[in-house]
N, C-alpha and C. Protein backbone atom coordinates (compact mmCIF):
# COMPACT_ATOMS: atom_id res chain seq x y z
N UNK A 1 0.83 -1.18 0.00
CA UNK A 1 0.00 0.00 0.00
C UNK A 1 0.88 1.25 0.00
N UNK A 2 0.42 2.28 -0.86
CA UNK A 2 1.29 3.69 -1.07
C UNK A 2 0.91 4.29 0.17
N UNK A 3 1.53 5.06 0.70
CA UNK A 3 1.20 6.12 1.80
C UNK A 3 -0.08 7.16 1.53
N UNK A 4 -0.03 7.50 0.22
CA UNK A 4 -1.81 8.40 0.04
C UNK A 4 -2.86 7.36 0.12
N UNK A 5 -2.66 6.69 -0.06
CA UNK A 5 -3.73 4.84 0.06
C UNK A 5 -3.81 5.10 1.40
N UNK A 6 -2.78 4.86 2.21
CA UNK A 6 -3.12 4.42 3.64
C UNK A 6 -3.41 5.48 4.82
N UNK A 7 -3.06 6.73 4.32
CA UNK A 7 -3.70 8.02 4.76
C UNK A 7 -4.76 8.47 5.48
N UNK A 8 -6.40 7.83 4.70
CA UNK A 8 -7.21 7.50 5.03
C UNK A 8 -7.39 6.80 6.33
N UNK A 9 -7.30 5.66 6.15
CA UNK A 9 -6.80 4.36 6.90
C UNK A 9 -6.59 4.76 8.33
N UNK A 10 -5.62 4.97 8.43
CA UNK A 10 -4.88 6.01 9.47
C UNK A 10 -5.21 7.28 10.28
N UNK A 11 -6.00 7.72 9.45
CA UNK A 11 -6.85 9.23 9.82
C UNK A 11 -8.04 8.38 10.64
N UNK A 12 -9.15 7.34 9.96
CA UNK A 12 -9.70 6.41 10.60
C UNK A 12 -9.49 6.27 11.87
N UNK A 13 -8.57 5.32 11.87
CA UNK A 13 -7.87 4.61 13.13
C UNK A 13 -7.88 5.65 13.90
N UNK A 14 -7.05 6.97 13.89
CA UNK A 14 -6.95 7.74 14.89
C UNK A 14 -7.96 8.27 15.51
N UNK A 15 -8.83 8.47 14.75
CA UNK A 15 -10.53 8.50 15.16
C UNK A 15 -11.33 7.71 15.98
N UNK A 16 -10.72 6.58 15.65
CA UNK A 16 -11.88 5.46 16.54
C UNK A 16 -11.09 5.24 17.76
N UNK A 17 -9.45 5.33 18.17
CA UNK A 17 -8.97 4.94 19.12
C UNK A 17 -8.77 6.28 20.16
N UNK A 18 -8.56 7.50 19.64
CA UNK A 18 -8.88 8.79 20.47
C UNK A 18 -9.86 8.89 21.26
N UNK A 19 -10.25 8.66 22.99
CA UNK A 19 -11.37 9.60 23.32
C UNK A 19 -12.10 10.91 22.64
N UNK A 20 -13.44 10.44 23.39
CA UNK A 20 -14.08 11.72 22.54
C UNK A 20 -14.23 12.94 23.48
N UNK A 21 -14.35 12.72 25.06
CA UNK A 21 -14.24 13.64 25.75
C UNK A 21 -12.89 13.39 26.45
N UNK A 22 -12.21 14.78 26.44
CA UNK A 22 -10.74 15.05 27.40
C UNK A 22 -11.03 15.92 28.45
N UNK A 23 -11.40 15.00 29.56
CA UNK A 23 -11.65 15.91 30.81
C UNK A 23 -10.09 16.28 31.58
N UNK A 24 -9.61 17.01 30.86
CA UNK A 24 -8.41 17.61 31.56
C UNK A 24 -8.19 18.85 32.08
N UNK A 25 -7.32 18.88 33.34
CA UNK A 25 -6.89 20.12 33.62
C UNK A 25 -5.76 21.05 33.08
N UNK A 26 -5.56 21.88 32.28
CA UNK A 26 -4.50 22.84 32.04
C UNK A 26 -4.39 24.08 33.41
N UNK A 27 -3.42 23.97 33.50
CA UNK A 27 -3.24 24.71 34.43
C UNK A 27 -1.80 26.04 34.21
N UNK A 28 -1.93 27.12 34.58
CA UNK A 28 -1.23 28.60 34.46
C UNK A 28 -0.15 27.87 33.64
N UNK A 29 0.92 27.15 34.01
CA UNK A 29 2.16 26.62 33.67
C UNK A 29 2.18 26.62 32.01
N UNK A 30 1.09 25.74 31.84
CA UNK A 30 0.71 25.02 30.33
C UNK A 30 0.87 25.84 29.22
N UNK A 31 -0.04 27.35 29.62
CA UNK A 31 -0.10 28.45 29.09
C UNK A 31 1.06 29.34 28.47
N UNK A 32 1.92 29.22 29.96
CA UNK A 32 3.37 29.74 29.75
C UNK A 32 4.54 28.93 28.99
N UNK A 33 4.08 27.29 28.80
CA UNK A 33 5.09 26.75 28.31
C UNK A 33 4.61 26.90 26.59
N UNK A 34 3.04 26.95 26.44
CA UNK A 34 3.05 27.31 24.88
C UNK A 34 3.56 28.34 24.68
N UNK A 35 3.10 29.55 25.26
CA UNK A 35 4.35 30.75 24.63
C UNK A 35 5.67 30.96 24.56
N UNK A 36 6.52 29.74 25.72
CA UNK A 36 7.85 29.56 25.27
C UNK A 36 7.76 29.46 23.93
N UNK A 37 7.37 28.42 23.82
CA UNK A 37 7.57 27.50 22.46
C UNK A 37 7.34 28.36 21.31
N UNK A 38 6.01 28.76 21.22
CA UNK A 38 6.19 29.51 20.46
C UNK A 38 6.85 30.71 20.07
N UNK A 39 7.59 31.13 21.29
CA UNK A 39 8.81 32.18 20.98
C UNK A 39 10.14 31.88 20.08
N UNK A 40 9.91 30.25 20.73
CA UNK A 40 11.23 29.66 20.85
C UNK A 40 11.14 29.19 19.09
N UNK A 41 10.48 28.97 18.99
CA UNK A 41 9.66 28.58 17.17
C UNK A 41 10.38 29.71 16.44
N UNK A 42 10.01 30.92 16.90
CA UNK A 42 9.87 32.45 16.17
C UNK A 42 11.36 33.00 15.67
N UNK A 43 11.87 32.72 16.92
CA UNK A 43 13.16 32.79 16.88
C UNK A 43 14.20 32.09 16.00
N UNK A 44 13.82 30.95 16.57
CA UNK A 44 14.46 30.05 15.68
C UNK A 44 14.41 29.67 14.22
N UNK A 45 13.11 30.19 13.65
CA UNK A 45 12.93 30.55 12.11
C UNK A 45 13.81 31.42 11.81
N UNK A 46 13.24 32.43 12.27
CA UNK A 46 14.14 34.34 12.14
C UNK A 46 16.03 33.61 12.25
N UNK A 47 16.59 33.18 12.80
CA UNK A 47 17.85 32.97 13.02
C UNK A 47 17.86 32.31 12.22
N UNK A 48 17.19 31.20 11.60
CA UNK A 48 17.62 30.01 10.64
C UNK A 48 17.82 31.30 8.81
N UNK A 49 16.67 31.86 9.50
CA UNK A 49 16.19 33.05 7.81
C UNK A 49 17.84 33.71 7.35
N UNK A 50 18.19 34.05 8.91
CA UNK A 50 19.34 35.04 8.70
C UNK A 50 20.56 34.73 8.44
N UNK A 51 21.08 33.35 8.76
CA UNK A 51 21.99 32.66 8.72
C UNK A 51 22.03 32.42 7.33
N UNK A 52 20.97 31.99 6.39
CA UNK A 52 20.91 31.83 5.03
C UNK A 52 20.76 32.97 4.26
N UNK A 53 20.38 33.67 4.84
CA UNK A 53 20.57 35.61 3.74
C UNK A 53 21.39 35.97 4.21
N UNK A 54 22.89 35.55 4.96
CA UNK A 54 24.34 36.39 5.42
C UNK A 54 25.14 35.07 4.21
N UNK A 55 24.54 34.02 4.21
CA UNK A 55 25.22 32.96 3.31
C UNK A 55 24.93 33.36 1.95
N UNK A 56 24.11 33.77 1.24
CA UNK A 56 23.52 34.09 0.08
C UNK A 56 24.79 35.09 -0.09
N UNK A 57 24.20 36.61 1.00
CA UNK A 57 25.18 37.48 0.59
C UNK A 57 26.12 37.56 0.73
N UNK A 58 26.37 36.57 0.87
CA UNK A 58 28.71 36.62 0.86
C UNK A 58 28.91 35.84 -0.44
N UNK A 59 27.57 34.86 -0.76
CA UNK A 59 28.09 34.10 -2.21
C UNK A 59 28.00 35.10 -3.14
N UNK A 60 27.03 35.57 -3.28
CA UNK A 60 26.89 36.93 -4.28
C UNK A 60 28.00 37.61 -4.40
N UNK A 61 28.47 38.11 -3.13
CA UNK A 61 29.52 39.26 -3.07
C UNK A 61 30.74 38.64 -3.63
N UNK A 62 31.09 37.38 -2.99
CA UNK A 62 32.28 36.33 -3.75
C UNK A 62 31.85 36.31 -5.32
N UNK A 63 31.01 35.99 -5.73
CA UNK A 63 31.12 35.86 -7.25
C UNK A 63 31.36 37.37 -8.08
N UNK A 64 31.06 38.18 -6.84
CA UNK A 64 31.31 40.25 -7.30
C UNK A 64 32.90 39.89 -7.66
N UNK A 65 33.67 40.03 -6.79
CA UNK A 65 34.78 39.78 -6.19
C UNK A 65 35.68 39.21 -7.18
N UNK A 66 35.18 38.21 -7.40
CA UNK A 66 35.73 37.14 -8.51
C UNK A 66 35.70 37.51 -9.78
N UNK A 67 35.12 38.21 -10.01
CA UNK A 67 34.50 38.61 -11.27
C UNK A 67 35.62 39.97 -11.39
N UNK A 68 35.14 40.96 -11.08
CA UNK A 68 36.15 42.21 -10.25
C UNK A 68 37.92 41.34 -10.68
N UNK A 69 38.13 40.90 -9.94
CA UNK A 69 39.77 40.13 -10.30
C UNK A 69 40.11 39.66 -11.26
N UNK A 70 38.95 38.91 -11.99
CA UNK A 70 39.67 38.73 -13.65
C UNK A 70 39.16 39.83 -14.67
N UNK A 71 38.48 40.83 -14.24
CA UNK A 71 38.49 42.01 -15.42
C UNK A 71 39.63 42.87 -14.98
N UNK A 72 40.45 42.95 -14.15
CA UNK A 72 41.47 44.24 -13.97
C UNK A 72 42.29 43.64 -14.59
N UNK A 73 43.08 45.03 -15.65
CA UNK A 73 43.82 44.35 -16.66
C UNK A 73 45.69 44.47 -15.49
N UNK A 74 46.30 43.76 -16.28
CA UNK A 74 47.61 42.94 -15.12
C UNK A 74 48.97 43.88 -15.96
């Protein structure tokens, strides 16, 4: 079976074996640890973004560079 075949299947299953009521408590903590996370998410995109647009622009600038050195006549 392909994985889009069994997709279904699976979506199923998770359906019938999940409770339908979650009598749980969240409590203050819970609250504060999703907004870590999601800081911690935010951040960590933004740093991943920047690390690859300081890499871009040094390849760019290297191929400036390179370019620049074999047109000056010797």
């Amino acid at each position: 079976m392909r994985f889009p075949e069994l997709l279904p299947v699976l979506g199923a299953l998770v359906l019938l074996v999940t409770p339908r009521h979650a009598w749980a408590y969240l409590d203050p903590g819970t609250g504060s640890y999703l907004l870590q996370m999601a800081a911690a998410g935010l951040f960590a995109g933004l740093f991943t973004i920047k690390m690859y647009w300081t890499n871009l622009k040094m390849w760019i600038q290297g191929k400036r560079a390179a370019a620049a050195k074999t047109d000056e006549p010797k």
